[in-house]
N, C-alpha and C. Protein backbone atom coordinates (compact mmCIF):
# COMPACT_ATOMS: atom_id res chain seq x y z
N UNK A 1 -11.08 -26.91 -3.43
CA UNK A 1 -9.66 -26.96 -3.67
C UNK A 1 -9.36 -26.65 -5.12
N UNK A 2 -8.44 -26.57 -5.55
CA UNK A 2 -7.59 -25.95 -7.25
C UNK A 2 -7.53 -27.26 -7.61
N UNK A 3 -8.04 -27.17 -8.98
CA UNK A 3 -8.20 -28.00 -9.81
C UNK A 3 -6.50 -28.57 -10.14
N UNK A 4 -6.50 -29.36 -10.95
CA UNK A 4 -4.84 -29.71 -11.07
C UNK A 4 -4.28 -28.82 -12.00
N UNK A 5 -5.87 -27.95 -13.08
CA UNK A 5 -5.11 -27.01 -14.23
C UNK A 5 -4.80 -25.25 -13.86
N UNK A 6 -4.68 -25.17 -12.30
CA UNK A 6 -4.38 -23.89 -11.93
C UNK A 6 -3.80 -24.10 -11.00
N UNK A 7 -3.00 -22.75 -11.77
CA UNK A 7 -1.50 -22.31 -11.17
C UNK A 7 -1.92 -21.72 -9.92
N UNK A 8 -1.06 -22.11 -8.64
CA UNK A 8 -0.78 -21.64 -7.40
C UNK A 8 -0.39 -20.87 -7.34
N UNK A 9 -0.15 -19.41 -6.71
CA UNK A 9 0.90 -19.03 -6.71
C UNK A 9 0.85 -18.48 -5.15
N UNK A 10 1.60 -17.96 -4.61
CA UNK A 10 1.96 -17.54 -3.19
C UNK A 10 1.29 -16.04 -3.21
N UNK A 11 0.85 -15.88 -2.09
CA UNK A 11 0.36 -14.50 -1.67
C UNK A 11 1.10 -13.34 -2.27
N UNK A 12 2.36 -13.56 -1.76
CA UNK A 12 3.35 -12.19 -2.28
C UNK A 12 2.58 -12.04 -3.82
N UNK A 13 2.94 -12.85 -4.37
CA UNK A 13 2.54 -13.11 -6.54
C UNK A 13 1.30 -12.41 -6.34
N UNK A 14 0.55 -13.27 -5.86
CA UNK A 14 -1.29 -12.19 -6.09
C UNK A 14 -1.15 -10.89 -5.81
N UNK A 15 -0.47 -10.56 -4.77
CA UNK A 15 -0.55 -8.85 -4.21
C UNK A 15 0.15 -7.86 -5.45
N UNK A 16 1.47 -8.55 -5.98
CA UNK A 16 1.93 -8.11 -6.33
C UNK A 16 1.34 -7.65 -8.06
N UNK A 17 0.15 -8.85 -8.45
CA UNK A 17 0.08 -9.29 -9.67
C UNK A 17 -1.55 -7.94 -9.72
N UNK A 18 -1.94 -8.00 -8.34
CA UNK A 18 -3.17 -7.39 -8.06
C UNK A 18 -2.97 -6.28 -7.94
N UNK A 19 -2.08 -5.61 -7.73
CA UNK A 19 -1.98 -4.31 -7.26
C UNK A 19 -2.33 -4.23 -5.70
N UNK A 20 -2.47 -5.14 -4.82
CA UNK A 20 -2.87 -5.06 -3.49
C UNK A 20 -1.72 -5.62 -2.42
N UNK A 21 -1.75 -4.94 -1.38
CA UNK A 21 -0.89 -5.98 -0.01
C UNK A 21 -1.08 -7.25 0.24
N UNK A 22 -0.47 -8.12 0.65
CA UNK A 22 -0.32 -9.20 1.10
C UNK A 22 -1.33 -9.20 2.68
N UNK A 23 -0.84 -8.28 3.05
CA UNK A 23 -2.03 -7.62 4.38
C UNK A 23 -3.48 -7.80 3.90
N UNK A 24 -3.87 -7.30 2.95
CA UNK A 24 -4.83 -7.17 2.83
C UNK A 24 -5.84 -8.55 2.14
N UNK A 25 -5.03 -9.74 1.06
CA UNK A 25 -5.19 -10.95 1.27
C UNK A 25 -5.48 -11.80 2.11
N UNK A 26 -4.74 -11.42 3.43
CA UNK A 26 -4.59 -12.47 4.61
C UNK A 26 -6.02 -11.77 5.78
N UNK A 27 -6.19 -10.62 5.28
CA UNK A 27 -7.54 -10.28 5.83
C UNK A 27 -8.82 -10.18 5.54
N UNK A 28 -8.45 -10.68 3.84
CA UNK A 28 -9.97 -10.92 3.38
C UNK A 28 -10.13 -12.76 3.53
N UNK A 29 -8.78 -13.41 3.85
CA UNK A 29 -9.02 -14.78 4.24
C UNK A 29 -10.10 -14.76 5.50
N UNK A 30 -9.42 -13.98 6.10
CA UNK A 30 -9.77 -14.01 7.99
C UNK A 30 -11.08 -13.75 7.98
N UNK A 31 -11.85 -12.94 6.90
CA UNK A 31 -13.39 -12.06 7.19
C UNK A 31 -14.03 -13.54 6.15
N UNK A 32 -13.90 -14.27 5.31
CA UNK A 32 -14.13 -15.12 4.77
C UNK A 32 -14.71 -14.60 3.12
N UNK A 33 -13.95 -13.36 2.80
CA UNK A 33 -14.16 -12.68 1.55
C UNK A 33 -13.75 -13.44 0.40
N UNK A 34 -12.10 -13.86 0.50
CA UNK A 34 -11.75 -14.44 -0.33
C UNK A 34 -10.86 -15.55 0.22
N UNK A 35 -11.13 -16.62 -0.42
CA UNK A 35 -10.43 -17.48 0.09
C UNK A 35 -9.65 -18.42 -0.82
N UNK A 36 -8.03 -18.46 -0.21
CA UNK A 36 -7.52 -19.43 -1.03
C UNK A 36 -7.21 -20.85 -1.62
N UNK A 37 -7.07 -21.17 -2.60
CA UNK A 37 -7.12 -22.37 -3.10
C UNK A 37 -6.62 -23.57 -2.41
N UNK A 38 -5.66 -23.33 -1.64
CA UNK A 38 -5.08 -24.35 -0.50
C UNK A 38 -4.06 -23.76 0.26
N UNK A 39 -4.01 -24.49 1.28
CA UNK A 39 -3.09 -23.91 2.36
C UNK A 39 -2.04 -24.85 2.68
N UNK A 40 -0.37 -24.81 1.84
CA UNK A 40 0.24 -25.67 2.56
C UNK A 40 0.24 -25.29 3.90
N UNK A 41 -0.17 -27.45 4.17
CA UNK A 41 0.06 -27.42 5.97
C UNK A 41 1.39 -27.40 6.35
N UNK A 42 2.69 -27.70 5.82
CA UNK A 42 3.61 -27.55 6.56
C UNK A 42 4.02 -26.02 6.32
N UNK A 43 3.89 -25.50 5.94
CA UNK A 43 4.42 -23.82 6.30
C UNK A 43 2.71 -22.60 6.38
N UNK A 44 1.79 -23.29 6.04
CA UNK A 44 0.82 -22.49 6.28
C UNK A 44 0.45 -21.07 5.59
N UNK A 45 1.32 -21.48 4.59
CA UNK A 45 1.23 -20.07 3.46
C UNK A 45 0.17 -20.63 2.53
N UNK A 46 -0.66 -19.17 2.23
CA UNK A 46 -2.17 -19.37 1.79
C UNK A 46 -1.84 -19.20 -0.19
N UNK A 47 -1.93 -20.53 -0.60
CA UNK A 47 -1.96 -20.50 -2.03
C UNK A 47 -2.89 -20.11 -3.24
N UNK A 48 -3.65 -18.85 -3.45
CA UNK A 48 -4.18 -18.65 -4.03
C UNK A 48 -3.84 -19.28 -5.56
N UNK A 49 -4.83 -19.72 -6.45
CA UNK A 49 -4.54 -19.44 -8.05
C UNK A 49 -5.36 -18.37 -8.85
N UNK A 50 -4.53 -18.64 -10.41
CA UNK A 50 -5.23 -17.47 -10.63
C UNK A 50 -6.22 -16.90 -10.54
N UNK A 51 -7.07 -18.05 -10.66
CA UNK A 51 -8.78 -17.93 -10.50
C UNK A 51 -9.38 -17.53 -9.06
N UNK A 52 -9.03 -17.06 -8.08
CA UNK A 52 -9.11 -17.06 -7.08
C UNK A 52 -8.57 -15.69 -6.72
N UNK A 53 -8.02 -14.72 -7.52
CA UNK A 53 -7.41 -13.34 -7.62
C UNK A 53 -8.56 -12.95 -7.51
N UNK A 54 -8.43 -11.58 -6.43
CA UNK A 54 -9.41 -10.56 -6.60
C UNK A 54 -9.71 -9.67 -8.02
N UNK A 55 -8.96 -9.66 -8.83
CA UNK A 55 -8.93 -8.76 -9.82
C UNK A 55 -10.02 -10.07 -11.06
N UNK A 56 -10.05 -10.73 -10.40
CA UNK A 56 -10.81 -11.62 -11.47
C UNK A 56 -12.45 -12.03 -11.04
N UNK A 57 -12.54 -12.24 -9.62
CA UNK A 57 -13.17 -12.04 -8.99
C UNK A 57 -14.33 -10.96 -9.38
N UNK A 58 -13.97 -9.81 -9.80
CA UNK A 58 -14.60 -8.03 -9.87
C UNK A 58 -15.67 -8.31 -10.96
């Protein structure tokens, strides 16, 4: 899980911050490539932080 000193941010933010789709986030969740920092359970949107960006990742 994300430490308390990193920022969450919502899928849209990473894709957008990454240069990549939101599509393509939610399918490297599914293959178990990358995975995000937490998942609110009441809406089920996948919270990556920064540290957890593909572009950092590389």
């Amino acid at each position: 899980m994300a430490g308390d000193d990193d920022e969450l941010l919502t899928i849209g933010e990473v894709a957008k911050l990454d240069g990549i789709t939101a599509k393509a986030l939610r399918y490297y969740d599914a293959h178990n490539i990358l995975k995000p920092a937490a998942v609110d359970p009441a809406t089920g949107y996948r919270l990556p932080t920064t540290d957890t960006t593909p572009r950092s990742n590389a």
